[in-house]
C-alpha atoms as a PDB file:
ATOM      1  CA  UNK A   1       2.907  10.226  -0.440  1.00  0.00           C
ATOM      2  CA  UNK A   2      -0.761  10.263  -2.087  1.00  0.00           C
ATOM      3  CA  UNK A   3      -3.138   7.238  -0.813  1.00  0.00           C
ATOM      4  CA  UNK A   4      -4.769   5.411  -3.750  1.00  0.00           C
ATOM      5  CA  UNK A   5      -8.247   3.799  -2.954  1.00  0.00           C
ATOM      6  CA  UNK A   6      -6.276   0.556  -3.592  1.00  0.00           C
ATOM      7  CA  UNK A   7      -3.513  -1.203  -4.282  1.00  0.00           C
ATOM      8  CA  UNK A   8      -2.450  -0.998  -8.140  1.00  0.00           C
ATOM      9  CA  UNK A   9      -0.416  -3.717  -9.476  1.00  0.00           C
ATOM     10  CA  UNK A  10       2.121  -3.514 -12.103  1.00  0.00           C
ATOM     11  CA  UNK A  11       3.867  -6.534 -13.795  1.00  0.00           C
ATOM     12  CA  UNK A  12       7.076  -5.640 -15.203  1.00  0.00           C
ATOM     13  CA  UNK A  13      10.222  -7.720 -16.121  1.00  0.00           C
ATOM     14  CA  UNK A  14       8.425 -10.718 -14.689  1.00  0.00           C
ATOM     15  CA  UNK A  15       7.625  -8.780 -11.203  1.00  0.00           C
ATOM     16  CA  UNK A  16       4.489  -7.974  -9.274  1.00  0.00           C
ATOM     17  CA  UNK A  17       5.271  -4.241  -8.323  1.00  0.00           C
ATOM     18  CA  UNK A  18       2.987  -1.769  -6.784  1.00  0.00           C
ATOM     19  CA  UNK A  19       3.062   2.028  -7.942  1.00  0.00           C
ATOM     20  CA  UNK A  20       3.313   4.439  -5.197  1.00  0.00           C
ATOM     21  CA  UNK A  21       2.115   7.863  -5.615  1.00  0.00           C
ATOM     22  CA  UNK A  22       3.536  10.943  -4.678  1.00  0.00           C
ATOM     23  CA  UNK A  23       4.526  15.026  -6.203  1.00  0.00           C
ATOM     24  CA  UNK A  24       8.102  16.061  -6.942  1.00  0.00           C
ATOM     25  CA  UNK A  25       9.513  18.719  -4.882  1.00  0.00           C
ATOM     26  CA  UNK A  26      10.513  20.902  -7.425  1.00  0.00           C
ATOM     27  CA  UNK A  27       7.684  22.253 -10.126  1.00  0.00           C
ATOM     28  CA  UNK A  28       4.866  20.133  -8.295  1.00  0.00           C
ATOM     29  CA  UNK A  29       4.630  17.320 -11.147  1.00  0.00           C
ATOM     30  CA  UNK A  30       3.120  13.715 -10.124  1.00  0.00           C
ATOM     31  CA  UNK A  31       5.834  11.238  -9.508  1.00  0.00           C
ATOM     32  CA  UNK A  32       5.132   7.020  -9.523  1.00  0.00           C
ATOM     33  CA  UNK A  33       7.922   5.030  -8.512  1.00  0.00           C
ATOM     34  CA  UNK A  34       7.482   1.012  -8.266  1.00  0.00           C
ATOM     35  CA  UNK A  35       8.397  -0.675  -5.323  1.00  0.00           C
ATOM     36  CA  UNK A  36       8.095  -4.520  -4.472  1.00  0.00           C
ATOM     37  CA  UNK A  37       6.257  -6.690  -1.800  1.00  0.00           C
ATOM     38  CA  UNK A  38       8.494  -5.139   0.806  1.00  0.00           C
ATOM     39  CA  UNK A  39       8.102  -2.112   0.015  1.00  0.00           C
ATOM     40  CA  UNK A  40      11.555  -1.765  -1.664  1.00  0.00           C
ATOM     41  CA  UNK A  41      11.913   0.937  -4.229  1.00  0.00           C
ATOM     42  CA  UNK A  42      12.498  -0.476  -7.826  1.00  0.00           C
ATOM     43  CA  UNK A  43      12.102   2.043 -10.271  1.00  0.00           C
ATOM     44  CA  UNK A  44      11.175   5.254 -10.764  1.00  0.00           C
ATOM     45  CA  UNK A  45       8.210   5.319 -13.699  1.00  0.00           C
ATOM     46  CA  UNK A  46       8.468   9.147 -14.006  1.00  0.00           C
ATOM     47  CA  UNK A  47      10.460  12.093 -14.378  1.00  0.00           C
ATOM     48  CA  UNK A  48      10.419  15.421 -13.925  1.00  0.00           C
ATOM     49  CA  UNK A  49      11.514  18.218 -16.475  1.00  0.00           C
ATOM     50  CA  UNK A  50      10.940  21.780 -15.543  1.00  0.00           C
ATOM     51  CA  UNK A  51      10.562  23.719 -18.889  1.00  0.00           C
ATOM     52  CA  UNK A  52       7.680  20.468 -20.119  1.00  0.00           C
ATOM     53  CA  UNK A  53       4.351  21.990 -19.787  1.00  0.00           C
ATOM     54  CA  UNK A  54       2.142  19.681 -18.911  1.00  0.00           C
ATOM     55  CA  UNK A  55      -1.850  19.684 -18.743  1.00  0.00           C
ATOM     56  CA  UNK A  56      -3.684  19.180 -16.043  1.00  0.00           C
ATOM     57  CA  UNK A  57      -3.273  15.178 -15.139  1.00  0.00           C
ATOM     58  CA  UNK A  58      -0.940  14.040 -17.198  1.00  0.00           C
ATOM     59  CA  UNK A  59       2.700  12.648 -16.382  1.00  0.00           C
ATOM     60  CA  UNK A  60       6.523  12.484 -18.501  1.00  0.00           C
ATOM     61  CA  UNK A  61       6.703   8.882 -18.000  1.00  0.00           C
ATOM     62  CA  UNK A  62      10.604   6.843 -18.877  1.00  0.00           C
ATOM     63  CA  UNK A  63      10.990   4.673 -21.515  1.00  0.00           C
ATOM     64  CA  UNK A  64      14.684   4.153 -21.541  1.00  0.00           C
ATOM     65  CA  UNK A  65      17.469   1.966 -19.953  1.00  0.00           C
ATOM     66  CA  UNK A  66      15.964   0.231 -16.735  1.00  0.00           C
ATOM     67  CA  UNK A  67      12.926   1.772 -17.787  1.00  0.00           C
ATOM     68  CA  UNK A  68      12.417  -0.005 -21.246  1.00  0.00           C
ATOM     69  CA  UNK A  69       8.762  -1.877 -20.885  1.00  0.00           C
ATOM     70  CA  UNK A  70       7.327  -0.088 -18.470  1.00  0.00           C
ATOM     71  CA  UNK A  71       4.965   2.601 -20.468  1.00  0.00           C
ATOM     72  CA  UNK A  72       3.494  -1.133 -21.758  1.00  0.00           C
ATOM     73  CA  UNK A  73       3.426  -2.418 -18.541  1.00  0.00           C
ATOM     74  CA  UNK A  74       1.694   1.267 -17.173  1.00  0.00           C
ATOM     75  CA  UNK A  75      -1.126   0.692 -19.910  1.00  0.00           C
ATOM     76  CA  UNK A  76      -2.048  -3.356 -19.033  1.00  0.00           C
ATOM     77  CA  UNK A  77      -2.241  -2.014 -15.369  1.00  0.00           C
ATOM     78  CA  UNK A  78      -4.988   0.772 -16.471  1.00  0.00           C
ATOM     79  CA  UNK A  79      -2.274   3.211 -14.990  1.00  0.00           C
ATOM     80  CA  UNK A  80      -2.092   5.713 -17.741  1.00  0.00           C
ATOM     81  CA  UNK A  81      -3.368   6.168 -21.675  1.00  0.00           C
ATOM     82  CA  UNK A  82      -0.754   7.149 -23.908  1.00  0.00           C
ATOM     83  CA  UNK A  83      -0.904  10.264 -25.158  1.00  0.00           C
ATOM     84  CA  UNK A  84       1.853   9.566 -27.937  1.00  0.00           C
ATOM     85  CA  UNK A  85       3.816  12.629 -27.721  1.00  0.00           C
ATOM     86  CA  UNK A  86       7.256  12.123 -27.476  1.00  0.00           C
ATOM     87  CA  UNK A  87       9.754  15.086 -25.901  1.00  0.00           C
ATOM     88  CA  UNK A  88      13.534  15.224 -26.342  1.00  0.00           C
ATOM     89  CA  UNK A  89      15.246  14.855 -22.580  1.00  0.00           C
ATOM     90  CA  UNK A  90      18.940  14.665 -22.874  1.00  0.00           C
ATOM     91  CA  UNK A  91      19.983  12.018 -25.078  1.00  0.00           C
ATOM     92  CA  UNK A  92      16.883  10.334 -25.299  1.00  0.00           C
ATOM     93  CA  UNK A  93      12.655  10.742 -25.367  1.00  0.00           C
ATOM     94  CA  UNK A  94       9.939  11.177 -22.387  1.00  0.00           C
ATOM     95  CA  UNK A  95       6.624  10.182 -23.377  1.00  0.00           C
ATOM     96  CA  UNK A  96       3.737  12.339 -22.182  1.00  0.00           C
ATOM     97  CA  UNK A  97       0.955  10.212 -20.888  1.00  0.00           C
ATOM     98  CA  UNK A  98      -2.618  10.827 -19.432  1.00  0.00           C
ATOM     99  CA  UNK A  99      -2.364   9.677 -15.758  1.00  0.00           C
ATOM    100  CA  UNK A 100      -5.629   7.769 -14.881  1.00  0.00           C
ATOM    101  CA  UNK A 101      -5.420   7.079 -11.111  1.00  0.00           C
END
């Protein structure tokens, strides 16, 4: 897990969450999951899809399902800037976002 200089928090679905930092095991991409006061995890803000080039600093970030709010949410919190690009993953989209923590 990556140490941020401080605590970031993110409100989603009526929730203070905090973003923990860390990199996927597999093809070294940045993974943010949100977890609540107690440290609980509560969703996973990212994903990870091998054959998705990304640049340097930026992120696939879930907008689906559970998910649905949170690339808003990610934005208010001065998280990430999106990028706009959407990519096809499985039956739905990944949006490609500029990570800026």
């Amino acid at each position: 897990m990556e140490e941020l200089e401080k605590e970031i928090i993110v409100k989603f679905n009526d929730e203070e969450l905090t973003i923990v930092k860390n990199i996927y095991a597999v093809g070294n991409a940045t993974r943010l999951d949100l977890v609540d006061k107690e440290g609980m995890p509560c969703l996973t803000v990212t994903t990870n899809v091998e054959h998705i080039e990304l640049n340097e600093g930026e992120i696939l970030v879930k907008e689906y399902t559970e998910n649905r709010g949170v690339l808003k949410a990610l934005k208010q919190a001065g998280v990430i800037e999106n990028i706009t690009e959407k990519v096809s993953q499985g039956y739905d989209y990944v949006h490609i976002c500029k990570l800026l923590i």
